[in-house]
Structures are given as structure tokens and as C-alpha cells.
Protein backbone atom coordinates (compact mmCIF):
# COMPACT_ATOMS: atom_id res chain seq x y z
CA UNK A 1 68.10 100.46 92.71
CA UNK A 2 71.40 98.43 92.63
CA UNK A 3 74.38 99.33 94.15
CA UNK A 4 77.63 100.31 92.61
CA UNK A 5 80.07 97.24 91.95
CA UNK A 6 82.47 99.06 93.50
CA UNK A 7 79.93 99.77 96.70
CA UNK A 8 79.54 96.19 97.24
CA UNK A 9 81.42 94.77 100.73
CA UNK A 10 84.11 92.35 99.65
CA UNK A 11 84.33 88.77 100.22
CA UNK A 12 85.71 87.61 103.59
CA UNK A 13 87.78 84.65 101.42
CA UNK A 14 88.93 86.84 99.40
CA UNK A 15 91.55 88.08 102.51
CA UNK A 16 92.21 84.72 103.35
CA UNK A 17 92.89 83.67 99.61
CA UNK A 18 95.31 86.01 99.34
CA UNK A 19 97.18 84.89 102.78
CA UNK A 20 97.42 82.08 101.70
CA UNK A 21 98.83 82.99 98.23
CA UNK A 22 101.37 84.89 100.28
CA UNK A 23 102.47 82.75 102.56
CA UNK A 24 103.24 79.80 99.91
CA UNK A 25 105.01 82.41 97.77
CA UNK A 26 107.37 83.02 101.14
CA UNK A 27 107.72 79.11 101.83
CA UNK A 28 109.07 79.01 97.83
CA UNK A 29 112.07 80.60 98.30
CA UNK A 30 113.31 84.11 96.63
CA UNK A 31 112.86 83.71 92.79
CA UNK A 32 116.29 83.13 91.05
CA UNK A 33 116.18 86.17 89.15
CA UNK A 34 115.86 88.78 92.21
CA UNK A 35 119.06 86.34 93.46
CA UNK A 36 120.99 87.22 90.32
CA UNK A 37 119.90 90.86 90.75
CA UNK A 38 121.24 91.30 94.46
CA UNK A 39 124.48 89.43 93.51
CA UNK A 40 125.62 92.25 90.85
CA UNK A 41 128.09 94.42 91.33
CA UNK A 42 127.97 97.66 92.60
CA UNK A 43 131.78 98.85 92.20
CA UNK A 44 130.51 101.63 89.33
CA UNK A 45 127.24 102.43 91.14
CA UNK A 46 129.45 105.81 92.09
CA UNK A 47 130.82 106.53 89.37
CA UNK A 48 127.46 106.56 87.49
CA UNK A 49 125.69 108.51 89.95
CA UNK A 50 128.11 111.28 89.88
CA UNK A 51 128.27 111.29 85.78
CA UNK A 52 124.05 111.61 85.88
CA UNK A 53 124.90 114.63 88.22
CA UNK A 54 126.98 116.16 86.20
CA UNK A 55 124.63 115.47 82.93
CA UNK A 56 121.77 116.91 84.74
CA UNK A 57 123.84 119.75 86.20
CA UNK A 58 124.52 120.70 82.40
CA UNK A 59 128.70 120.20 83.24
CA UNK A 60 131.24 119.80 81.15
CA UNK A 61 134.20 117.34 81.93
């Protein structure tokens, strides 16, 4: 009888595959739309936050 595929003992490349997949996506840089992400604004992050309260809160202005 066979085992499971999922029973099966993994690869010992497999872990150093993915290192190294890592470690060259580090040595790349940050990708340029996570940079225009993290340079947005956040002035009206407040504001928001405190209108979703009130929505959820079932307030009226």
C-alpha cells in the first residue's frame, strides 16, 4: 500500500529553493508599487475611521 501524497517527507531542496528565491527577492529592492503605497497620504486616515464608526454605530450626523 502507497502512502498518502500528502504523507510523503518533503524534499530537502525544496527549503533551500525557496531561500534562495527569498533572498534574491530581498537583494531586488522593494517593488515600486508597495513604494507608491507607503508614500500616500494619510491626512484623512482619521477622519475616515471615525465616519466608519459612526456608520457602524448606526449615528446620525
Amino acid at each position: 500500500m502507497s502512502r498518502h501524497i500528502i504523507d510523503h517527507a518533503r524534499s530537502t531542496s525544496e527549503g533551500a529553493r525557496l531561500k534562495r528565491f527569498l533572498d534574491l527577492q530581498r537583494k531586488e529592492g522593494i517593488h515600486p508599487a508597495v513604494q507608491e503605497l507607503s508614500q500616500r497620504s494619510h491626512e484623512n486616515s482619521g477622519a475616515r475611521i471615525t465616519q466608519y464608526v459612526r456608520i457602524e454605530r448606526h449615528e446620525e450626523t
